[in-house]
PDB file of N, CA and C in Angstrom:
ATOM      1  N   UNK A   1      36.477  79.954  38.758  1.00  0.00           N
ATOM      2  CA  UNK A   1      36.974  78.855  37.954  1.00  0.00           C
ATOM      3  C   UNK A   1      38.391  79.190  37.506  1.00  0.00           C
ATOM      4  N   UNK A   2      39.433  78.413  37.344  1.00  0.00           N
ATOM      5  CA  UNK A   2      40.565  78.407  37.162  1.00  0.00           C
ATOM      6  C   UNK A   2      41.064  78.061  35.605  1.00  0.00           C
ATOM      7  N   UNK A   3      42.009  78.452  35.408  1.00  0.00           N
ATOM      8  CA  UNK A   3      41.798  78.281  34.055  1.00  0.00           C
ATOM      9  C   UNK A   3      41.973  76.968  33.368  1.00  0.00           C
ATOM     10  N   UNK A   4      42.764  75.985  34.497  1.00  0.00           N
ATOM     11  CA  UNK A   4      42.919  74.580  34.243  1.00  0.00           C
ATOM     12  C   UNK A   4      41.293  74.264  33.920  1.00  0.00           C
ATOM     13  N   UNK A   5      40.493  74.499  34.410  1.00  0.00           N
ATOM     14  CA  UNK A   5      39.046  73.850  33.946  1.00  0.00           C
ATOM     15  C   UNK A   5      38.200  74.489  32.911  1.00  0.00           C
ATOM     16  N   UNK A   6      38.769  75.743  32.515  1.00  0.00           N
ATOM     17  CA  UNK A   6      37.973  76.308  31.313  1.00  0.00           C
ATOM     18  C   UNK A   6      39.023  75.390  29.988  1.00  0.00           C
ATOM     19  N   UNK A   7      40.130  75.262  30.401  1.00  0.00           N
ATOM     20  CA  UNK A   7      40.894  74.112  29.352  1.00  0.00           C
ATOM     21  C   UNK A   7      40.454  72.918  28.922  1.00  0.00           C
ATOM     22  N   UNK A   8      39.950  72.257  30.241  1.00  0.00           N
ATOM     23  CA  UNK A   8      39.613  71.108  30.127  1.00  0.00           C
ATOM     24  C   UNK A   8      38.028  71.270  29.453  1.00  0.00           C
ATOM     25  N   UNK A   9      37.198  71.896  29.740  1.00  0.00           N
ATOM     26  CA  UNK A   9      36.045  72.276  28.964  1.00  0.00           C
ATOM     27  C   UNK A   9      35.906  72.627  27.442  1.00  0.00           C
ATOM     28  N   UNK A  10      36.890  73.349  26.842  1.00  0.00           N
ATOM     29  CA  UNK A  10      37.430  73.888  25.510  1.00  0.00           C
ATOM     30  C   UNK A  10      37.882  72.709  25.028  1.00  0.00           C
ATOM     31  N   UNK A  11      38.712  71.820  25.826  1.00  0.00           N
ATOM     32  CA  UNK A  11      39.174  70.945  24.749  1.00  0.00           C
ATOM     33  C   UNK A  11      38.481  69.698  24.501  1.00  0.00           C
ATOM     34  N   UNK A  12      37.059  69.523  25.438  1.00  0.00           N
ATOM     35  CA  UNK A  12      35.941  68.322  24.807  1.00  0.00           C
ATOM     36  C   UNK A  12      36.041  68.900  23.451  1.00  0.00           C
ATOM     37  N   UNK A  13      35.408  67.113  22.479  1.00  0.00           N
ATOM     38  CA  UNK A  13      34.703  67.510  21.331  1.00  0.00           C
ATOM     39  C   UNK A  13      33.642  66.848  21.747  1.00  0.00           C
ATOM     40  N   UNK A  14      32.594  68.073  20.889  1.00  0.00           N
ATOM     41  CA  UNK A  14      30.625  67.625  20.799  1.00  0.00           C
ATOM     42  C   UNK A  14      30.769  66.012  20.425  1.00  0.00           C
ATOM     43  N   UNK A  15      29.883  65.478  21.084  1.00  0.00           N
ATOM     44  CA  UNK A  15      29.031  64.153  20.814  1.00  0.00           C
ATOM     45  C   UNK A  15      28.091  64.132  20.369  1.00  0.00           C
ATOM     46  N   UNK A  16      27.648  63.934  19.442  1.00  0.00           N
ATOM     47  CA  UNK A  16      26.492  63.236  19.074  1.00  0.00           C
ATOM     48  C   UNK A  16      25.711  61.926  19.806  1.00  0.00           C
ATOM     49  N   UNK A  17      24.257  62.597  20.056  1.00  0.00           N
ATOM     50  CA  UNK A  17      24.054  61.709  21.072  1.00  0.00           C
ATOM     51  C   UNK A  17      22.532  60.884  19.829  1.00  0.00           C
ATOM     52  N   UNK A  18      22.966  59.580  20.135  1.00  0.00           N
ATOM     53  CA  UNK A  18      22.199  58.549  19.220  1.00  0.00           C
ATOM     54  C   UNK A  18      21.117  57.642  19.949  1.00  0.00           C
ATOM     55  N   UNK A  19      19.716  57.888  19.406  1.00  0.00           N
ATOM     56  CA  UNK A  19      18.887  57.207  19.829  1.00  0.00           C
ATOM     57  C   UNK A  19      19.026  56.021  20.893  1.00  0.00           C
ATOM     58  N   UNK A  20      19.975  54.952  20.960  1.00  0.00           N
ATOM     59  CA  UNK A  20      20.684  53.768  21.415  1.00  0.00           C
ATOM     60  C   UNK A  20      21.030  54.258  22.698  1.00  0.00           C
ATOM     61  N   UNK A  21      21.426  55.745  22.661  1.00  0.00           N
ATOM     62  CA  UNK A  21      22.102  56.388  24.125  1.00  0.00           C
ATOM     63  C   UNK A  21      21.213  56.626  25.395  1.00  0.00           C
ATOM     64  N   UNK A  22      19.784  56.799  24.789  1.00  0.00           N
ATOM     65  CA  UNK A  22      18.917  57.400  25.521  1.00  0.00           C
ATOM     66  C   UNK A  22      17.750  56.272  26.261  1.00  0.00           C
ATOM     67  N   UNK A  23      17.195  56.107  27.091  1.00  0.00           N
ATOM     68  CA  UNK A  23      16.320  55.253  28.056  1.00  0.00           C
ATOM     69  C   UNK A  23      15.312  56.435  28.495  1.00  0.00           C
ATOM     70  N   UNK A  24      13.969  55.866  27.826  1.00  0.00           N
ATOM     71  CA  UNK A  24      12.862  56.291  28.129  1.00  0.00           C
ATOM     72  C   UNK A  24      12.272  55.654  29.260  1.00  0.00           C
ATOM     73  N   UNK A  25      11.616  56.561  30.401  1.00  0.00           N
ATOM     74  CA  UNK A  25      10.498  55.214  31.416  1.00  0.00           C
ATOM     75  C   UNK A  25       9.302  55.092  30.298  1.00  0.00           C
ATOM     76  N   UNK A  26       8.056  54.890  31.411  1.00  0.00           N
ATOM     77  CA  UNK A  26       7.184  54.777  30.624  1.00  0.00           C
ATOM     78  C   UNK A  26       6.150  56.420  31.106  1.00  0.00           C
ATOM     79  N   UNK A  27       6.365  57.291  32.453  1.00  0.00           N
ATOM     80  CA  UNK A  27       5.378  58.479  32.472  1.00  0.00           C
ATOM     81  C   UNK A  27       6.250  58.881  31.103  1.00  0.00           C
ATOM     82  N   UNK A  28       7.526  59.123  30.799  1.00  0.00           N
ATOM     83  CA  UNK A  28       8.099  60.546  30.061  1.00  0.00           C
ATOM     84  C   UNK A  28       7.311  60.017  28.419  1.00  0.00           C
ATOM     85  N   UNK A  29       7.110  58.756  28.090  1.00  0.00           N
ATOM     86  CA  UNK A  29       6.330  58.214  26.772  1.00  0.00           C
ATOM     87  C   UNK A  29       4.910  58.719  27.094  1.00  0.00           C
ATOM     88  N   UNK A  30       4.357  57.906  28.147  1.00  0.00           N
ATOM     89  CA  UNK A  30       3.380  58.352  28.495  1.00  0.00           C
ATOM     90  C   UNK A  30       2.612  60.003  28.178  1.00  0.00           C
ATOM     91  N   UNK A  31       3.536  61.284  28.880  1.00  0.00           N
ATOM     92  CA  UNK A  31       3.347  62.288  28.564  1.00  0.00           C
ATOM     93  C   UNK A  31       3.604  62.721  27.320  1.00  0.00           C
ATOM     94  N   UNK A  32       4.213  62.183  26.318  1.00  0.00           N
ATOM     95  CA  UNK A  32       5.008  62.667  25.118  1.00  0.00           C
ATOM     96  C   UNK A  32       3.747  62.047  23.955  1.00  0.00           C
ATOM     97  N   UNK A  33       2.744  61.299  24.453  1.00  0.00           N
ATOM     98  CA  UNK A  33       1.900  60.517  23.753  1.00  0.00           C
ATOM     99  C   UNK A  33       0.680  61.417  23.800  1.00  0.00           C
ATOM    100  N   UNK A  34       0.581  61.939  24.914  1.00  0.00           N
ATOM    101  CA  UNK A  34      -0.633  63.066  25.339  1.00  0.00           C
ATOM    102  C   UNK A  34      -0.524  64.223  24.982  1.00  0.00           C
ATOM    103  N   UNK A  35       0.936  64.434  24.544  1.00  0.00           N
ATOM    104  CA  UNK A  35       1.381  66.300  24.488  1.00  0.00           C
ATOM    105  C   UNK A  35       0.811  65.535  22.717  1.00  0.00           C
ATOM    106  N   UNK A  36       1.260  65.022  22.286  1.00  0.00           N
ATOM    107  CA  UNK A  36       1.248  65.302  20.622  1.00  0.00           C
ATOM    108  C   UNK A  36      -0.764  64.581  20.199  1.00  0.00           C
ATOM    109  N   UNK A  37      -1.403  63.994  21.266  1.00  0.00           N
ATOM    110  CA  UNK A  37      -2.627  63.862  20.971  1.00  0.00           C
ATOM    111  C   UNK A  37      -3.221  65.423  21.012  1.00  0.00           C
ATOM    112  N   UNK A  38      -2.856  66.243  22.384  1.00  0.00           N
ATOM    113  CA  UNK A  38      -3.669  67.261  22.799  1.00  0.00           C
ATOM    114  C   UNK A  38      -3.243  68.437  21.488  1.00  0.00           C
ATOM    115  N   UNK A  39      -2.377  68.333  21.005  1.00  0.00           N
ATOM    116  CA  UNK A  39      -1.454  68.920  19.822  1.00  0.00           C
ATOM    117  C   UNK A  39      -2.443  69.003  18.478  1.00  0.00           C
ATOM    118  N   UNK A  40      -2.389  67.602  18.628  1.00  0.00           N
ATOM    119  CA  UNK A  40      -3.361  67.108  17.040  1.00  0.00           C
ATOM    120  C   UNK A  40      -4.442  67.578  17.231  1.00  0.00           C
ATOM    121  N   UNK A  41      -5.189  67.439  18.566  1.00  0.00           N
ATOM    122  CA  UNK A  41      -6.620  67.976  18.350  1.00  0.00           C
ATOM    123  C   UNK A  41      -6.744  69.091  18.518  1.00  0.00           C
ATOM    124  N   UNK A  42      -5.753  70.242  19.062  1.00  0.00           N
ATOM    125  CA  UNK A  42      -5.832  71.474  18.594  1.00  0.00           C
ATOM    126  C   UNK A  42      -5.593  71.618  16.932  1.00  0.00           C
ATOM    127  N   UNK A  43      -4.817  71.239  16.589  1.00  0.00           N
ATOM    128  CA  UNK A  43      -4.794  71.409  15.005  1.00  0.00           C
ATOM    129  C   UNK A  43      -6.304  71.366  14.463  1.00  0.00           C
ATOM    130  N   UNK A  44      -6.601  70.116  14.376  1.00  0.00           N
ATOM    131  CA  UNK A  44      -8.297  69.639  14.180  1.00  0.00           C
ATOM    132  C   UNK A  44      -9.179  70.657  14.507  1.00  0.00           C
ATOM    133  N   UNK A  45      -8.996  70.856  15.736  1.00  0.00           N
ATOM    134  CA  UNK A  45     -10.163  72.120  16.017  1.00  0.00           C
ATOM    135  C   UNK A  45      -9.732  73.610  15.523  1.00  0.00           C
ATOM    136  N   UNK A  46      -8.577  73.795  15.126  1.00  0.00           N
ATOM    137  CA  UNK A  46      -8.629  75.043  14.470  1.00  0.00           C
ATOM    138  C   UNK A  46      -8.882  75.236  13.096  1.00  0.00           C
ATOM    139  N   UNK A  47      -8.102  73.833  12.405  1.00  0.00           N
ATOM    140  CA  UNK A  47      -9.065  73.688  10.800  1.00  0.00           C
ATOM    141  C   UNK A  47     -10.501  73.995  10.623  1.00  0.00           C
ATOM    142  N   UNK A  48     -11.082  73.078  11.774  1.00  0.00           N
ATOM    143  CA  UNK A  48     -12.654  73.020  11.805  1.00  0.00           C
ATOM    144  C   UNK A  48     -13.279  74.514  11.920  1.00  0.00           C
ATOM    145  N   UNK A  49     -12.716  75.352  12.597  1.00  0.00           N
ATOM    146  CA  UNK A  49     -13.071  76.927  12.979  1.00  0.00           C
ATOM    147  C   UNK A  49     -12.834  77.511  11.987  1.00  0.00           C
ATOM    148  N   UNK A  50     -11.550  77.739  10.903  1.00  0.00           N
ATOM    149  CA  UNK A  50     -11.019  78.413   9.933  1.00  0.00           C
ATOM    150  C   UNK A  50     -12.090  78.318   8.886  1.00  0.00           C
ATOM    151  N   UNK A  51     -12.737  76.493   8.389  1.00  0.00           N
ATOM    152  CA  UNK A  51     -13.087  76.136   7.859  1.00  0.00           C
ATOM    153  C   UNK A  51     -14.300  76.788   7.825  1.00  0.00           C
ATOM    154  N   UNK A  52     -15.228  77.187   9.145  1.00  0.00           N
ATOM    155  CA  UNK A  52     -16.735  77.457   8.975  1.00  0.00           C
ATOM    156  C   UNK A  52     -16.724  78.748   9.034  1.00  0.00           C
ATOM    157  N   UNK A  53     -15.764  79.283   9.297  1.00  0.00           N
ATOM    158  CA  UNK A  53     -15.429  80.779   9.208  1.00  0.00           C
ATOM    159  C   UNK A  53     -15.342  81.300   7.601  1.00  0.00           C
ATOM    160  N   UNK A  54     -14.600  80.418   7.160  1.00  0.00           N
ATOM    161  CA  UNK A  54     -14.575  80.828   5.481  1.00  0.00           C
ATOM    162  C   UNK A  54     -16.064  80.265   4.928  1.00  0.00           C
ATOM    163  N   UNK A  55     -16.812  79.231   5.147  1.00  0.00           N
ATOM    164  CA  UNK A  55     -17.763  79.100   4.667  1.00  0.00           C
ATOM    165  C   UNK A  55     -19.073  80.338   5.160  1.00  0.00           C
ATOM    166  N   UNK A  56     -19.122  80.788   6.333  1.00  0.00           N
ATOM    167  CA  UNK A  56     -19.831  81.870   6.542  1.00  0.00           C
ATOM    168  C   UNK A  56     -19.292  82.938   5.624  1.00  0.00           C
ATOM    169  N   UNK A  57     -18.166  83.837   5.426  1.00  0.00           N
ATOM    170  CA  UNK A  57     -17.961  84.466   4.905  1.00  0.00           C
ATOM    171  C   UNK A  57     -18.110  84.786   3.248  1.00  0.00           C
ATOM    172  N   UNK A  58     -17.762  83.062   2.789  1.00  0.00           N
ATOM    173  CA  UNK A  58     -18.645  83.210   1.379  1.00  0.00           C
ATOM    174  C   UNK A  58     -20.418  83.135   1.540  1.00  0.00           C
ATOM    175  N   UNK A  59     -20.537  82.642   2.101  1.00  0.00           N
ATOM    176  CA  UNK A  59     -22.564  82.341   2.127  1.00  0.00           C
ATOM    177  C   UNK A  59     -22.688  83.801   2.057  1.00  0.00           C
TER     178      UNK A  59
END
């Protein structure tokens, strides 16, 4: 790389990139709907484990 293009790289400024910028299909929603279900019900099922774990331990 030459240094004309490490110049031209240095002298962008960051963008902020705004909701409005971005286009979802429908698999990448699709998957993003399943990652945070499969998410939640790990949460759920580890409360539920913690939960009967502490109740054995006091009984």
């Amino acid at each position: 790389m030459d240094n004309r293009n490490i110049d031209e790289i240095t002298d962008k400024k960051a963008r902020i990139v705004k909701s409005h910028d971005i286009s979802l299909n429908g698999a990448y929603v699709e998957w993003i709907h399943e990652l945070k279900e499969r998410y939640r019900g790990a949460q759920i099922k580890a409360a539920i484990k913690v939960n009967s774990e502490k109740l054995l331990f006091n009984w």
